[in-house]
N, C-alpha and C. Protein backbone atom coordinates (compact mmCIF):
# COMPACT_ATOMS: atom_id res chain seq x y z
N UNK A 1 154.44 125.48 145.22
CA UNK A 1 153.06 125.88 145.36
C UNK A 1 152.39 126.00 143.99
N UNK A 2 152.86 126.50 143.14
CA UNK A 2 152.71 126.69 141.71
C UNK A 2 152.00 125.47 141.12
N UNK A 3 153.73 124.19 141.31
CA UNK A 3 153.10 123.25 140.60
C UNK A 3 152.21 122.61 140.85
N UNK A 4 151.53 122.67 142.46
CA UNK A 4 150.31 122.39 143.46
C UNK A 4 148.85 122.88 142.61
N UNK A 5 149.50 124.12 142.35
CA UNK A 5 148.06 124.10 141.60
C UNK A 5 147.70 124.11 139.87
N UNK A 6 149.02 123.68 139.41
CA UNK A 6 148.90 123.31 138.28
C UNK A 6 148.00 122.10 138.54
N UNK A 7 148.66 121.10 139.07
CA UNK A 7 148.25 119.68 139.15
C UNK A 7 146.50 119.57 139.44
N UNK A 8 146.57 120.79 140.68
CA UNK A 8 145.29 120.27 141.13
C UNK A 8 144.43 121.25 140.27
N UNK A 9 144.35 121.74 139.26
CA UNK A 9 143.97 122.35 138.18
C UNK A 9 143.72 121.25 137.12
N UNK A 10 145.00 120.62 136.74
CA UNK A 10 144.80 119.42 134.97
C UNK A 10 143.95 118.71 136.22
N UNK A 11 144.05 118.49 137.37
CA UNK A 11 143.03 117.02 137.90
C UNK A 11 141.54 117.49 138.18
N UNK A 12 141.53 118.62 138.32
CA UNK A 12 139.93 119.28 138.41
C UNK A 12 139.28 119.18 136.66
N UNK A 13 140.16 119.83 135.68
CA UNK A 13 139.85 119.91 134.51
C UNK A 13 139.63 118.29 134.09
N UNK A 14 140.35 117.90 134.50
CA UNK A 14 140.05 116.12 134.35
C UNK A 14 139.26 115.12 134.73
N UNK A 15 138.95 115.59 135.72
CA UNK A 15 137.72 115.78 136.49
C UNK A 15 136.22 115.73 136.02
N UNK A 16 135.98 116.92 135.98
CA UNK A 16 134.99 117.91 135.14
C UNK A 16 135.09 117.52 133.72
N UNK A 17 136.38 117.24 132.73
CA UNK A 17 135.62 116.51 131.65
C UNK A 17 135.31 114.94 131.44
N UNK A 18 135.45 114.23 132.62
CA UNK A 18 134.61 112.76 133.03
C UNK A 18 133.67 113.38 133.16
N UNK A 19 133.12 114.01 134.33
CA UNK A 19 131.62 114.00 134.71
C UNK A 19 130.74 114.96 133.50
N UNK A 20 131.10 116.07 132.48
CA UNK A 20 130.94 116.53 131.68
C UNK A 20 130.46 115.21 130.35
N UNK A 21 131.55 114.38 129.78
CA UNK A 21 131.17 112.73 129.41
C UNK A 21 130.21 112.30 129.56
N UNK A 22 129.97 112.16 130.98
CA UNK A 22 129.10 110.89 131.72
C UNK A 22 127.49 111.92 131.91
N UNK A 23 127.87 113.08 132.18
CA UNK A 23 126.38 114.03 131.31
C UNK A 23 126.04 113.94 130.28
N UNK A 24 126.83 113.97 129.06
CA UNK A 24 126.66 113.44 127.93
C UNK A 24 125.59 112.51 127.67
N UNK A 25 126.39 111.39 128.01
CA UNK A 25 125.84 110.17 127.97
C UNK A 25 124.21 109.81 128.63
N UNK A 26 124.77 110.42 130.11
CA UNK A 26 122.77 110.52 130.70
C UNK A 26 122.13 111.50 129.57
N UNK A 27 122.52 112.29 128.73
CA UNK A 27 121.27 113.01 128.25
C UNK A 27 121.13 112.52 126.69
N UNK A 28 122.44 111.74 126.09
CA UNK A 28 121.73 110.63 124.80
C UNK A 28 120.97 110.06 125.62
N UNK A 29 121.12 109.20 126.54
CA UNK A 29 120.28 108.12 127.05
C UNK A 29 118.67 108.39 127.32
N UNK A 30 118.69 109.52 127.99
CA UNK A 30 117.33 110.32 128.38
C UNK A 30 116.78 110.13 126.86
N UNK A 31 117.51 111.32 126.07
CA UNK A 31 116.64 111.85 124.47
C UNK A 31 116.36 109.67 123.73
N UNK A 32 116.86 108.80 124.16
CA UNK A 32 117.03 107.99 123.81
C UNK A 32 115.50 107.15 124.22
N UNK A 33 115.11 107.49 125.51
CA UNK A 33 113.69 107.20 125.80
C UNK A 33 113.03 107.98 125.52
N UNK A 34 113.14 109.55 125.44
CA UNK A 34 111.94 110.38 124.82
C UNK A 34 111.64 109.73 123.54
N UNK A 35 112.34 109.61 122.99
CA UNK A 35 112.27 109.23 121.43
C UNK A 35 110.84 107.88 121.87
N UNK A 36 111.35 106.50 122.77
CA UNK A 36 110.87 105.45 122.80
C UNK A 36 109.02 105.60 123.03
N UNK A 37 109.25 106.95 124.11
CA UNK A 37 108.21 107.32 124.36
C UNK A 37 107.32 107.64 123.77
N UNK A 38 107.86 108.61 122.52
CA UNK A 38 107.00 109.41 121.62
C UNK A 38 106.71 108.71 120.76
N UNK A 39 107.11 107.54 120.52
CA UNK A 39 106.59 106.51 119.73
C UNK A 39 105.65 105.37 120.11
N UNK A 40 106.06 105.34 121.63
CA UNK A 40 104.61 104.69 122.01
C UNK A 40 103.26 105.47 121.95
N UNK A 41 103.40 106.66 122.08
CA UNK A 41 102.29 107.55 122.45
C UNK A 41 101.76 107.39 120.83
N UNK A 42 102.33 107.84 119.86
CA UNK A 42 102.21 107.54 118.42
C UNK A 42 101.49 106.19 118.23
N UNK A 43 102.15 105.51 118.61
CA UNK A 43 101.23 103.64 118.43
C UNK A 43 99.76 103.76 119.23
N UNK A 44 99.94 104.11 120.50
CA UNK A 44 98.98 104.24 120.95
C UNK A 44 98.35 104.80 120.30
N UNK A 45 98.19 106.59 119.81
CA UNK A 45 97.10 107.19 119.44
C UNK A 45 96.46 106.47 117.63
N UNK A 46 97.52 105.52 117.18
CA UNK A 46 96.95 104.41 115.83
C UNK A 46 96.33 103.60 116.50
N UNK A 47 96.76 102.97 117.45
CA UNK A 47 95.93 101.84 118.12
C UNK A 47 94.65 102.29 118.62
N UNK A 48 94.41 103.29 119.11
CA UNK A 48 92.77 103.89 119.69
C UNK A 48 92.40 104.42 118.57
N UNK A 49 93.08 104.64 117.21
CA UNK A 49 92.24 105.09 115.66
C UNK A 49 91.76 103.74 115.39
N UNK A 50 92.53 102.87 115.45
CA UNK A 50 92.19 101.30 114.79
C UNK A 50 90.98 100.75 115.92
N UNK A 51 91.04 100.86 116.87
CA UNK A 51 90.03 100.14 118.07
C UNK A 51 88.55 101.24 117.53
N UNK A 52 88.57 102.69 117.08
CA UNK A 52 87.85 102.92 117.21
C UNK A 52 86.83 102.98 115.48
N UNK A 53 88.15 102.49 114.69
CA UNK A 53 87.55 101.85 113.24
C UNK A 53 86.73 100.62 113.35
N UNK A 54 87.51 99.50 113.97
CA UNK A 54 86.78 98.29 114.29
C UNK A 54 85.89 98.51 115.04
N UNK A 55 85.50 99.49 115.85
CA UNK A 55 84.02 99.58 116.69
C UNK A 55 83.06 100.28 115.68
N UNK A 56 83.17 101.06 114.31
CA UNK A 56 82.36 101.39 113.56
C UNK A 56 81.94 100.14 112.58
N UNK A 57 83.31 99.61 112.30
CA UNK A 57 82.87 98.44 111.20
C UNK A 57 82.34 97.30 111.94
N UNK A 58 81.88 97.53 113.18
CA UNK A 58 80.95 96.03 113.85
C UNK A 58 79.53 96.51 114.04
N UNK A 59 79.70 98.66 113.86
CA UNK A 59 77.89 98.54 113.96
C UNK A 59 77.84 98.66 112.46
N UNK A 60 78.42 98.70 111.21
CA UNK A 60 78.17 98.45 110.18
C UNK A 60 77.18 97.16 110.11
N UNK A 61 78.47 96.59 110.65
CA UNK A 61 78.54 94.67 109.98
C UNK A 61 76.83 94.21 110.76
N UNK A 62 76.50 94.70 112.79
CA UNK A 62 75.03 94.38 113.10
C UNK A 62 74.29 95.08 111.99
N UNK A 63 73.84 96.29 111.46
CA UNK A 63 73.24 96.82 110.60
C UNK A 63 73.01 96.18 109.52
N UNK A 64 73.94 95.49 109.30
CA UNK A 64 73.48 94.90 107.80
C UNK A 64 73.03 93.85 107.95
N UNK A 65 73.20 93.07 109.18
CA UNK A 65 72.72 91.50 109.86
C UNK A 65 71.21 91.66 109.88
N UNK A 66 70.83 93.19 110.51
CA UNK A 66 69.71 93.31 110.90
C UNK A 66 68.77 93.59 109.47
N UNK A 67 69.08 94.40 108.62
CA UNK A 67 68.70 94.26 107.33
C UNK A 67 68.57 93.28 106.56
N UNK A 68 69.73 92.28 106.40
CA UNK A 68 69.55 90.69 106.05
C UNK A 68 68.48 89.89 106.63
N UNK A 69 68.05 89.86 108.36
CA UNK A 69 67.19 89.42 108.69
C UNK A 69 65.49 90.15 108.21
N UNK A 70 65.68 91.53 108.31
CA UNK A 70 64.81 92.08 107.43
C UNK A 70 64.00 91.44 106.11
N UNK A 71 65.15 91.27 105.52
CA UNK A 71 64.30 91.36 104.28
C UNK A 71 64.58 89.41 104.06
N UNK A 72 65.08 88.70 104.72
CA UNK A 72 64.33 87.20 104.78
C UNK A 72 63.12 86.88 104.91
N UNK A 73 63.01 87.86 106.32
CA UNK A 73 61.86 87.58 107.06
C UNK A 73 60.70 87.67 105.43
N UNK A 74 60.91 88.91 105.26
CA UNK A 74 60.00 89.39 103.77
C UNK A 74 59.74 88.35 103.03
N UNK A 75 60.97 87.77 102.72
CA UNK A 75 61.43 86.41 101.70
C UNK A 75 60.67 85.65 101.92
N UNK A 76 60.52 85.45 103.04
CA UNK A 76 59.48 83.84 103.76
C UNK A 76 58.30 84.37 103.50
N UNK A 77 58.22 85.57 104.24
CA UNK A 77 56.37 86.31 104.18
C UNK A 77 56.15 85.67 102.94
N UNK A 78 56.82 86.58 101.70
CA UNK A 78 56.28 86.63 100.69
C UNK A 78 56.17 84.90 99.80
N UNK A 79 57.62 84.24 100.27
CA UNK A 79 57.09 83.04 99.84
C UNK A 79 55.95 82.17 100.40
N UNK A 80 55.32 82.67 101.76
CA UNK A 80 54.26 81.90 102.33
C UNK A 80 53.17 82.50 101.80
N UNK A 81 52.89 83.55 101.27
CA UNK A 81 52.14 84.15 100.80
C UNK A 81 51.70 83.29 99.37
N UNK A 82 53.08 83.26 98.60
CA UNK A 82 52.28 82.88 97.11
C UNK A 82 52.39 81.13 97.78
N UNK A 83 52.28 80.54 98.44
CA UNK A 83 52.65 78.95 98.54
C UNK A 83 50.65 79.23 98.81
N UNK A 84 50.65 79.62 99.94
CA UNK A 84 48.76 79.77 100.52
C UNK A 84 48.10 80.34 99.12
N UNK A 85 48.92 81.08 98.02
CA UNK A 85 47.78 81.82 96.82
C UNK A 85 47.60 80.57 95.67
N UNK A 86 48.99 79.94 95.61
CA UNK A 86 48.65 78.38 95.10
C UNK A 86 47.84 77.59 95.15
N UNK A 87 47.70 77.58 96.66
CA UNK A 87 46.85 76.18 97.43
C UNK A 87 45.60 76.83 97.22
């Protein structure tokens, strides 16, 4: 009876440190996607800094289009101006 429960003792303990292992392993694996995760979330929150840089530097870039057309327009005025003060 003794050695009955020696045995079924080392096979429980043997047991329990497989599935103890194989917990292990699921919880590198888990911390193994947190990690993946927290780095997408990271890219992401650069990627919506960068999407929201390039949406400032395009009302820069119209602003200055619209100023360029500005002061052409002037350019012409003023060159139609002295072309008619010529004539």
């Amino acid at each position: 009876m003794k050695k009955k429960m020696e045995r079924a003792t080392k096979n429980l303990v043997a047991f329990l440190g497989g599935e103890a292992q194989s917990v292990r392993k699921d919880i590198v694996a888990i911390k193994g996607q947190l990690v993946i995760l927290s780095g997408m979330s990271v890219a992401q929150q650069k990627l919506q800094g960068l999407e929201e840089a390039l949406q400032k530097i395009n009302q820069v870039q119209m602003e200055f289009d619209k100023r360029i057309r500005l002061l052409q327009e002037k350019l012409f005025s003023s060159k139609s101006s002295l072309a008619s003060l010529k004539s």
